[in-house]
N, C-alpha and C. Protein backbone atom coordinates (compact mmCIF):
# COMPACT_ATOMS: atom_id res chain seq x y z
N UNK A 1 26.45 -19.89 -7.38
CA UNK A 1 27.73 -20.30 -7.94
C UNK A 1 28.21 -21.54 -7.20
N UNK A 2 28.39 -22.65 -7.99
CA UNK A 2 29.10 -23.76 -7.14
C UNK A 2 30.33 -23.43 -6.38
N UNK A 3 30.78 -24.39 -5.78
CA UNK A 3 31.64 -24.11 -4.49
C UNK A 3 32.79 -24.68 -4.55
N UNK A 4 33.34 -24.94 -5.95
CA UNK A 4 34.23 -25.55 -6.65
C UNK A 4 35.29 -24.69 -6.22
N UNK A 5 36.33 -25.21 -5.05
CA UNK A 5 37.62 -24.71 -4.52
C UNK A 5 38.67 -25.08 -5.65
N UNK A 6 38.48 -25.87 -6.14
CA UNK A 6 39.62 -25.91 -7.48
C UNK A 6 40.42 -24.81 -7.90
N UNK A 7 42.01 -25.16 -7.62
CA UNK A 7 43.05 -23.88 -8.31
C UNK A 7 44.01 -24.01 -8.29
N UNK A 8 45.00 -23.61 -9.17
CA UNK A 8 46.02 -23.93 -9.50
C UNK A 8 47.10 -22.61 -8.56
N UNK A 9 47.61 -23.00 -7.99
CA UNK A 9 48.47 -21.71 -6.92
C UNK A 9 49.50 -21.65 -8.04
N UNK A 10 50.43 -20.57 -7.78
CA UNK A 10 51.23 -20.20 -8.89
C UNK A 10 52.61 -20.87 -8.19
N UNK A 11 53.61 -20.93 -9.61
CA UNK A 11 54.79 -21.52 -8.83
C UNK A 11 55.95 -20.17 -8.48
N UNK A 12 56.83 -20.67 -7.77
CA UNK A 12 57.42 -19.44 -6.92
C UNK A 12 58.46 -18.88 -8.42
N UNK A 13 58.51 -19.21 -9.75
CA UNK A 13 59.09 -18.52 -10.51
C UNK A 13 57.62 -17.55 -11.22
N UNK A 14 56.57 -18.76 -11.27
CA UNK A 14 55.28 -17.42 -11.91
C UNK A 14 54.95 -15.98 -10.15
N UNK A 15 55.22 -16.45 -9.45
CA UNK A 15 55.09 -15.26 -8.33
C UNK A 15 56.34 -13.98 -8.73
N UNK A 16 56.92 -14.98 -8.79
CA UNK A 16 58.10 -13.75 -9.13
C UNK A 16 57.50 -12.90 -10.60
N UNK A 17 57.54 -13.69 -11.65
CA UNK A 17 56.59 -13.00 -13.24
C UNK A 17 55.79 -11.80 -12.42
N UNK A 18 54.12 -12.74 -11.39
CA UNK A 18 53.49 -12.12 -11.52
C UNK A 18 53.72 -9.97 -10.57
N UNK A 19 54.63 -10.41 -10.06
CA UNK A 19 54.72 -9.50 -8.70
C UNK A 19 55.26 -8.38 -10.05
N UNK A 20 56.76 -8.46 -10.90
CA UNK A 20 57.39 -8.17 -11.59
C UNK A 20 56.29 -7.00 -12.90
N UNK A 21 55.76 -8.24 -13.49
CA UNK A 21 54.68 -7.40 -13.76
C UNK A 21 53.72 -6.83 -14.00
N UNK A 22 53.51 -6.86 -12.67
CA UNK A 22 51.92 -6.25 -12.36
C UNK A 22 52.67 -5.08 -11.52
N UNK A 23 53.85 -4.71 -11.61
CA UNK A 23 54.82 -3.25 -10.76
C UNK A 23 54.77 -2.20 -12.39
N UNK A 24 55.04 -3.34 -13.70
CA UNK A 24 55.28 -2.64 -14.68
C UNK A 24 53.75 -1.94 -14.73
N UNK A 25 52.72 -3.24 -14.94
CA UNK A 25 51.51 -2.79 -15.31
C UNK A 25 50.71 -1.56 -14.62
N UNK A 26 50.89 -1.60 -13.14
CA UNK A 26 50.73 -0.30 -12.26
C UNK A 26 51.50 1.09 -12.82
N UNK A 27 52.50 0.86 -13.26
CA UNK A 27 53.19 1.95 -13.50
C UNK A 27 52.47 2.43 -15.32
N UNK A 28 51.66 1.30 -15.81
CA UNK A 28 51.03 1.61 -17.27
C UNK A 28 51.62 0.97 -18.23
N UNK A 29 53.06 0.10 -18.10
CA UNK A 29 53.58 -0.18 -19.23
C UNK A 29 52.75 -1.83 -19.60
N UNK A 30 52.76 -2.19 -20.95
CA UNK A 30 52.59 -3.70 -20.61
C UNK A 30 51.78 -3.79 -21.93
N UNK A 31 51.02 -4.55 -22.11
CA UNK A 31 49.78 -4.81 -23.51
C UNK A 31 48.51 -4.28 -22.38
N UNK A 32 48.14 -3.05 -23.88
CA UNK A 32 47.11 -2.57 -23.60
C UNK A 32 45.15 -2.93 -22.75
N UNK A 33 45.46 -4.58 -22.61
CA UNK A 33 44.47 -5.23 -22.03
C UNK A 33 45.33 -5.70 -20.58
N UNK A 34 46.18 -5.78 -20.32
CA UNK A 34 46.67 -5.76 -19.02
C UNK A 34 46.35 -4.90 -18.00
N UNK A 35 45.86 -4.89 -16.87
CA UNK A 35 45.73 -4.04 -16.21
C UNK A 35 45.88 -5.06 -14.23
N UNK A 36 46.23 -3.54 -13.74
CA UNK A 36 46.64 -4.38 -12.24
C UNK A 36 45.62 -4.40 -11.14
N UNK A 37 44.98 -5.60 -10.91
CA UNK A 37 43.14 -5.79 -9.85
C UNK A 37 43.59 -5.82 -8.47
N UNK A 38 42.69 -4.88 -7.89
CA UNK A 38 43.12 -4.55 -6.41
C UNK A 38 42.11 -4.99 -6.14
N UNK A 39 41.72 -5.69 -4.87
CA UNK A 39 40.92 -6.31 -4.22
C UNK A 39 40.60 -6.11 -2.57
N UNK A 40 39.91 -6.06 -1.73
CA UNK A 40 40.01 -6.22 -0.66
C UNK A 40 39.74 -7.49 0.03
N UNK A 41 40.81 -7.39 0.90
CA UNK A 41 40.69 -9.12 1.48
C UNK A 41 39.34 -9.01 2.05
N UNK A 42 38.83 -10.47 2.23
CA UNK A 42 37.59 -10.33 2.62
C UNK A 42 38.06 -11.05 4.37
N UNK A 43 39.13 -11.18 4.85
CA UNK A 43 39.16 -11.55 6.17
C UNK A 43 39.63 -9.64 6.78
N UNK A 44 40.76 -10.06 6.15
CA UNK A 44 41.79 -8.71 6.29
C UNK A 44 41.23 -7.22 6.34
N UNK A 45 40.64 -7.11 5.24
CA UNK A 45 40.51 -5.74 4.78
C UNK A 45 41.59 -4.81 4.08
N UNK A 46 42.87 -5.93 3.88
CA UNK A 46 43.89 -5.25 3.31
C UNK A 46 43.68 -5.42 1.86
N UNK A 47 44.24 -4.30 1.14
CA UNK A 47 44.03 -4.46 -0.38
C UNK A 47 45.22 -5.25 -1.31
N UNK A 48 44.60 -5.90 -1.53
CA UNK A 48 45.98 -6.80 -2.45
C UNK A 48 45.55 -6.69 -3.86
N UNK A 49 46.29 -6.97 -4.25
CA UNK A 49 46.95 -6.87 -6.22
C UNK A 49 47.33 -7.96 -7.41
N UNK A 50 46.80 -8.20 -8.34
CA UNK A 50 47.63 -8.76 -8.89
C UNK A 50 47.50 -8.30 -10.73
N UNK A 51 47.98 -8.95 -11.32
CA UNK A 51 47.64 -8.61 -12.61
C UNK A 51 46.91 -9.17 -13.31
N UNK A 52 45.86 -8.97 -14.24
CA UNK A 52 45.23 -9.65 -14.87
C UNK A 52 44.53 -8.84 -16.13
N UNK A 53 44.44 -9.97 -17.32
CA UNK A 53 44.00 -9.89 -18.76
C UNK A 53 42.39 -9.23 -18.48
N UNK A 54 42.14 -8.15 -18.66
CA UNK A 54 40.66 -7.27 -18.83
C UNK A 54 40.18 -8.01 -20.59
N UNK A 55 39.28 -8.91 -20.59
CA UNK A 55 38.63 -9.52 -22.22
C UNK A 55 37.34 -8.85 -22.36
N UNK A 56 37.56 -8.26 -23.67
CA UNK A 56 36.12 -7.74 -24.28
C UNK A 56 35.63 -8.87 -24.71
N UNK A 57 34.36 -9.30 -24.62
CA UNK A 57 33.36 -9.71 -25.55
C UNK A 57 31.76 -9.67 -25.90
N UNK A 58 31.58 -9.27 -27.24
CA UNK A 58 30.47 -8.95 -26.83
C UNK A 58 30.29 -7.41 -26.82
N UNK A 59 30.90 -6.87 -26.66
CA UNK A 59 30.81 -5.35 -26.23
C UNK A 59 30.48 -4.97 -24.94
N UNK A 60 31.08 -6.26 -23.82
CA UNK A 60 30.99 -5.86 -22.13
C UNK A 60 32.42 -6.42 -22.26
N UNK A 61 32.89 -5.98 -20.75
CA UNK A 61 33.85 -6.55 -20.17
C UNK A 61 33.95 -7.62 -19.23
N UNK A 62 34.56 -8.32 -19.08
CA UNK A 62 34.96 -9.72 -18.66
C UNK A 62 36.48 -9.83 -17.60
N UNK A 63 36.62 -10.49 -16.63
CA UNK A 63 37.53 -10.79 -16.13
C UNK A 63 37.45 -12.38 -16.11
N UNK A 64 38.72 -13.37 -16.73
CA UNK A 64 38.17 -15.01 -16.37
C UNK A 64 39.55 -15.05 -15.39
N UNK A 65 39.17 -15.92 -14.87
CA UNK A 65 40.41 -16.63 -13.76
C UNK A 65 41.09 -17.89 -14.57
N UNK A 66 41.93 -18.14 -15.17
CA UNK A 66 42.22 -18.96 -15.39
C UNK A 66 42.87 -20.43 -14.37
N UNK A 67 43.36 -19.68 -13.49
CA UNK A 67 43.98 -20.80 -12.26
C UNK A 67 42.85 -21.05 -11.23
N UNK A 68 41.63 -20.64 -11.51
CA UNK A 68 40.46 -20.99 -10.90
C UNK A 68 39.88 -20.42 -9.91
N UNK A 69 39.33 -20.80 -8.57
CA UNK A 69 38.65 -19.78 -7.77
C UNK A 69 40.39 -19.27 -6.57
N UNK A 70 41.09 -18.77 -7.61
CA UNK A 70 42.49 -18.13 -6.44
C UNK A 70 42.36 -17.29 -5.73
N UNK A 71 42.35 -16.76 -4.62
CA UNK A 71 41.95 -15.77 -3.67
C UNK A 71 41.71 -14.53 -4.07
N UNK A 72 42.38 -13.81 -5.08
CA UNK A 72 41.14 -12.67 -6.18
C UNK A 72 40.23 -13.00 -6.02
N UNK A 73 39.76 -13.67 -6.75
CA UNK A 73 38.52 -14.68 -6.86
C UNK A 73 38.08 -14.32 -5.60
N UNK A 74 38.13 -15.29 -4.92
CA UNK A 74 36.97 -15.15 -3.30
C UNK A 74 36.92 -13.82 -2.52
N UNK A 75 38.21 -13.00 -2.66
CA UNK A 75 38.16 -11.72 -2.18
C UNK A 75 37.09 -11.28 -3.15
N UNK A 76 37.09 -11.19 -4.23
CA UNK A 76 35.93 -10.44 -5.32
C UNK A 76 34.99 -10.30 -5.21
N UNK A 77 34.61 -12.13 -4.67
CA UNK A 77 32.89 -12.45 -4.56
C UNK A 77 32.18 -12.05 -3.08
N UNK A 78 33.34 -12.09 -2.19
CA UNK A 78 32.69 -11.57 -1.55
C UNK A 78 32.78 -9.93 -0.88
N UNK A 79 33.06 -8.82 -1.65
CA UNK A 79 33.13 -8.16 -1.50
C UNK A 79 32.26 -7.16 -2.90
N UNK A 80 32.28 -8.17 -4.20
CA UNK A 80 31.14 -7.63 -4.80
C UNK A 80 31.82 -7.01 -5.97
N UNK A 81 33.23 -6.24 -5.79
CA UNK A 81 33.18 -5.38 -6.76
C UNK A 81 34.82 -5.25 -6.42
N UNK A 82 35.53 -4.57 -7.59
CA UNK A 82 36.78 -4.47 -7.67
C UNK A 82 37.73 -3.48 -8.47
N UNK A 83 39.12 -3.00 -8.26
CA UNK A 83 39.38 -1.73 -8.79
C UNK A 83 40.47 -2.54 -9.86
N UNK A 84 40.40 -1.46 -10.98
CA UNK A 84 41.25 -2.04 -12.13
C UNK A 84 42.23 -0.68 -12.36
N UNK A 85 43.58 -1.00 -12.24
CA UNK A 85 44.70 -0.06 -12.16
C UNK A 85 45.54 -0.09 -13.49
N UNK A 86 45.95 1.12 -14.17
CA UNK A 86 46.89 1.23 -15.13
C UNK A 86 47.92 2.04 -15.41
N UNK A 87 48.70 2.54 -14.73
CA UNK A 87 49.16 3.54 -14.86
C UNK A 87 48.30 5.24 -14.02
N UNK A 88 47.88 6.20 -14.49
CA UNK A 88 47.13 6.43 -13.71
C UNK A 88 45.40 6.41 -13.90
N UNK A 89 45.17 5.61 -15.36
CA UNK A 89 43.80 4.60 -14.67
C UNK A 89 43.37 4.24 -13.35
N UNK A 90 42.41 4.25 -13.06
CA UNK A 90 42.08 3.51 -11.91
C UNK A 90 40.38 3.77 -11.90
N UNK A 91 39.60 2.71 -12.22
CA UNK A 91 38.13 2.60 -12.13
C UNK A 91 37.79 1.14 -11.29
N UNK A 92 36.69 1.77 -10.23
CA UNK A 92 36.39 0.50 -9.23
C UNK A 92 35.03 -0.15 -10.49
N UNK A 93 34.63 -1.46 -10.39
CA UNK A 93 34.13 -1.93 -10.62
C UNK A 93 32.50 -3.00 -10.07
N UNK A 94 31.37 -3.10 -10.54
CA UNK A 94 30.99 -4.15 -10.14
C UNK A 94 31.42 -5.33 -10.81
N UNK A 95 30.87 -6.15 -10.20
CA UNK A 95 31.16 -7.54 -10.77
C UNK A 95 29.80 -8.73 -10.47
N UNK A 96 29.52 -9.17 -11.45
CA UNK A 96 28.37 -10.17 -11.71
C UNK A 96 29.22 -11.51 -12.24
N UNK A 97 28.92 -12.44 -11.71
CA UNK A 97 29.14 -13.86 -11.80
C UNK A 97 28.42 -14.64 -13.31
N UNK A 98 28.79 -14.61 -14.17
CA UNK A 98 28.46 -15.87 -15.56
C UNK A 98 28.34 -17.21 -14.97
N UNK A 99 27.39 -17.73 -15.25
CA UNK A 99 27.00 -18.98 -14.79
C UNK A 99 27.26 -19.90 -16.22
N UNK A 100 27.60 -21.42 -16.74
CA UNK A 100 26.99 -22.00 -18.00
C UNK A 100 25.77 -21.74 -17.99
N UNK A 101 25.47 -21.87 -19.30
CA UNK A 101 25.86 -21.91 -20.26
C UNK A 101 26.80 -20.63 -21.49
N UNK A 102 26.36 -19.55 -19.92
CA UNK A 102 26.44 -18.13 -20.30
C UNK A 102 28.50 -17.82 -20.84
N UNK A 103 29.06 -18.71 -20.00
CA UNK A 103 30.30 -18.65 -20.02
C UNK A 103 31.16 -19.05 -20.88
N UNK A 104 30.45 -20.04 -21.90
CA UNK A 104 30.99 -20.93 -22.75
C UNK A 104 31.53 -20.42 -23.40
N UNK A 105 31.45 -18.93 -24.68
CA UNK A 105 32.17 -18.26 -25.19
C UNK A 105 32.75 -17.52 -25.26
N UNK A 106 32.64 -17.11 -23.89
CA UNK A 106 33.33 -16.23 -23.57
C UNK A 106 34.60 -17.21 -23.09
N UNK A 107 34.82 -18.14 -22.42
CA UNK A 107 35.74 -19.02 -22.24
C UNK A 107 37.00 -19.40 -23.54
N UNK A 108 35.90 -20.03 -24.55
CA UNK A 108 36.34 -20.09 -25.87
C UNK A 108 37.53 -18.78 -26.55
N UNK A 109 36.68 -17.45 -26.67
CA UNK A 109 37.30 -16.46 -26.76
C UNK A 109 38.57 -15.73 -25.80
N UNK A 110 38.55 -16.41 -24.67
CA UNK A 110 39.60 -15.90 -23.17
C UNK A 110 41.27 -17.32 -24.03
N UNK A 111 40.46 -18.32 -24.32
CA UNK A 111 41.93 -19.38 -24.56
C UNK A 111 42.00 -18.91 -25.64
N UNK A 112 41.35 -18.49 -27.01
CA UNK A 112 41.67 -18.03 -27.83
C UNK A 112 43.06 -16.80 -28.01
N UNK A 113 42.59 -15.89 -27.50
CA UNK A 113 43.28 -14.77 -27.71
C UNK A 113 44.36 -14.98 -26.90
N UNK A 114 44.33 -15.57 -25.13
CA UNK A 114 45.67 -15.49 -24.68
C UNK A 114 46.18 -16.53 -24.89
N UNK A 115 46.11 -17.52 -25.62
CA UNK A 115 46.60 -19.23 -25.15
C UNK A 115 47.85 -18.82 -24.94
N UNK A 116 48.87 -18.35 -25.28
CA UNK A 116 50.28 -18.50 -24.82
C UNK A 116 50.85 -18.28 -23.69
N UNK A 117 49.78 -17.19 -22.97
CA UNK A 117 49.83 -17.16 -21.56
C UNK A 117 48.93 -18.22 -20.86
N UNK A 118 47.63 -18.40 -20.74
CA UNK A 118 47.03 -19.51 -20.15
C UNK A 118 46.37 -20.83 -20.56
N UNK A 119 47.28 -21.52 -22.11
CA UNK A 119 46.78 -22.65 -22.36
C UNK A 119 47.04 -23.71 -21.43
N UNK A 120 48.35 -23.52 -20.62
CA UNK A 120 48.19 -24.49 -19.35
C UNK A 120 47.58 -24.70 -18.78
N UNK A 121 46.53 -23.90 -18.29
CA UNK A 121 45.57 -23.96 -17.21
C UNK A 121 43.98 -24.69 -17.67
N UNK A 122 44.45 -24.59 -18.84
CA UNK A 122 43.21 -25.53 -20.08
C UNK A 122 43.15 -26.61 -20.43
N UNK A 123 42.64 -27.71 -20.06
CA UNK A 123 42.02 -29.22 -20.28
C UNK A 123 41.79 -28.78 -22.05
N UNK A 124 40.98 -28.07 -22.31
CA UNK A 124 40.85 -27.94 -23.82
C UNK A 124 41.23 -26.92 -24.62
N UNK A 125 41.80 -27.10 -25.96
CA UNK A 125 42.63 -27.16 -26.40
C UNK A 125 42.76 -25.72 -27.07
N UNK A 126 43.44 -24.80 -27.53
CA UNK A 126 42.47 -23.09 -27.69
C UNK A 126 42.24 -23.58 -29.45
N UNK A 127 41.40 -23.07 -29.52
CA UNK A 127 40.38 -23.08 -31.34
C UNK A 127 38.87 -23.85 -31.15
N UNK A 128 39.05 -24.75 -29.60
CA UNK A 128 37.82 -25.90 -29.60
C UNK A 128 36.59 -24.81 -29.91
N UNK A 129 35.74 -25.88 -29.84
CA UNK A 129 33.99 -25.03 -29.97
C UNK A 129 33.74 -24.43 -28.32
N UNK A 130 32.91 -23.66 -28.49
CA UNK A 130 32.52 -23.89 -27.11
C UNK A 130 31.64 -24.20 -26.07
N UNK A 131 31.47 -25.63 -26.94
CA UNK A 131 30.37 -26.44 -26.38
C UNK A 131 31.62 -27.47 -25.47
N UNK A 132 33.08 -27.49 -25.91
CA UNK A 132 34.23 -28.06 -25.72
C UNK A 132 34.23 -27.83 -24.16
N UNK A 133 33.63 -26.57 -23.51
CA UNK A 133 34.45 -25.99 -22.46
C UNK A 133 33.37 -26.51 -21.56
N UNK A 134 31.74 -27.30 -21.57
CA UNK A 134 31.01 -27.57 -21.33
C UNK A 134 31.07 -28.28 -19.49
N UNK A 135 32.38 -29.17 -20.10
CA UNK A 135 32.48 -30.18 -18.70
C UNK A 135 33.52 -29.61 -17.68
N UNK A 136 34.36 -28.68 -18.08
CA UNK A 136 35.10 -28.20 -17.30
C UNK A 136 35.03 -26.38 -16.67
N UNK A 137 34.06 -25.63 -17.52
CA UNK A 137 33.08 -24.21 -16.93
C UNK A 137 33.80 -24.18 -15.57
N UNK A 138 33.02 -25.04 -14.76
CA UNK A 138 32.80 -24.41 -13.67
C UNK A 138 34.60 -24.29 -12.41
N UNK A 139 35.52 -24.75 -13.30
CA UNK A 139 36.83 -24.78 -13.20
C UNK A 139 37.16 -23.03 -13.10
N UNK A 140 36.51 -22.42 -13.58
CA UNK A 140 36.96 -21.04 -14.20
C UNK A 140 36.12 -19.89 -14.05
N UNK A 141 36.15 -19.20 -12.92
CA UNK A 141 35.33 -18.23 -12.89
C UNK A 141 35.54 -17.40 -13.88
N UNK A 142 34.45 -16.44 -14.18
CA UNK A 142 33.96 -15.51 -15.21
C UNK A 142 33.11 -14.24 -14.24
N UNK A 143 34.03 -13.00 -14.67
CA UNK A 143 32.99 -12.08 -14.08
C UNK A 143 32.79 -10.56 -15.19
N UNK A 144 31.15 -10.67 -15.24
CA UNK A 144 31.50 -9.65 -16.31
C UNK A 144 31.20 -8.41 -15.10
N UNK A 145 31.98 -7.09 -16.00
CA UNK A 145 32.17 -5.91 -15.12
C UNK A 145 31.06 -4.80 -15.25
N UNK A 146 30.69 -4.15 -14.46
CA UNK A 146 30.04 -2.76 -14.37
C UNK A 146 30.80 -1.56 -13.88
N UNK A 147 30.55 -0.29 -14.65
CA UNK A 147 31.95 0.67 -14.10
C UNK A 147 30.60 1.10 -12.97
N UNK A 148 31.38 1.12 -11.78
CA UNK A 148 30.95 1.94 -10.39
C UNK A 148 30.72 3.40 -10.97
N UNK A 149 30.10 4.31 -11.04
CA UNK A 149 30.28 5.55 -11.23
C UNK A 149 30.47 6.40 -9.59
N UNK A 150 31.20 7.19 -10.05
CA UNK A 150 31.94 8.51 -9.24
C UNK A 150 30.72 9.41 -8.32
């Protein structure tokens, strides 16, 4: 995986959004693809949280970063795997890295469905092809999921 530090940090009114709700989403309320990602720091070992869009495609699951490799992100990769919270959901996960060309539609399909939440974070435009997302991929991690079994 390239080493593309690129990311957009959130501003102190989206911290406030995100803290707000990802308390609802823990507790279960929210759109049914919302769910709240616990992570372990990879310095720390403390578990941190935030919220994020779970995308089917394909008939696997997907997590994309839209604000890019943000410390989810690097806690993820290097720890491999991650827990997805909903209320009282809660399944740990693996996680495998999409490389291009593999990412392209799934990209396509991630601005599609949420653009109103993350067309900002998009150079291109949501409906493009996704040959569109070609030059900017590696802006955006992609991880598709494996359920850990019990």
């Amino acid at each position: 995986m390239p080493e593309n530090r690129e990311f957009r940090p959130a501003t102190t009114v989206e911290q406030f959004f995100n803290r707000a709700f990802g308390f609802a989403v823990g507790l279960g309320l929210g759109p049914s693809y919302a769910y709240l990602l616990e992570v372990k720091g990879r310095k720390s070992g403390k578990v941190y949280s935030t919220p994020v869009n779970l995308h089917e495609f394909a008939g696997k699951e997907f997590l994309v970063a839209p604000r890019g490799r943000t410390q989810w992100v690097r806690n993820a990769e290097a720890t491999g795997e991650v827990t997805l919270k909903r209320g009282s959901y809660r399944k740990r996960f693996h996680l495998q890295a999409i490389d291009s060309p593999g990412k392209l539609p799934v990209l396509k399909q991630y601005l599609d469905q949420f653009r109103s939440a993350v067309q900002r974070y998009f150079s291109v435009p949501a409906g493009s092809p996704p040959e569109a997302f070609a030059a900017v991929a590696d802006r955006y991690p992609v991880f598709e999921l494996s359920e850990i079994e019990k």
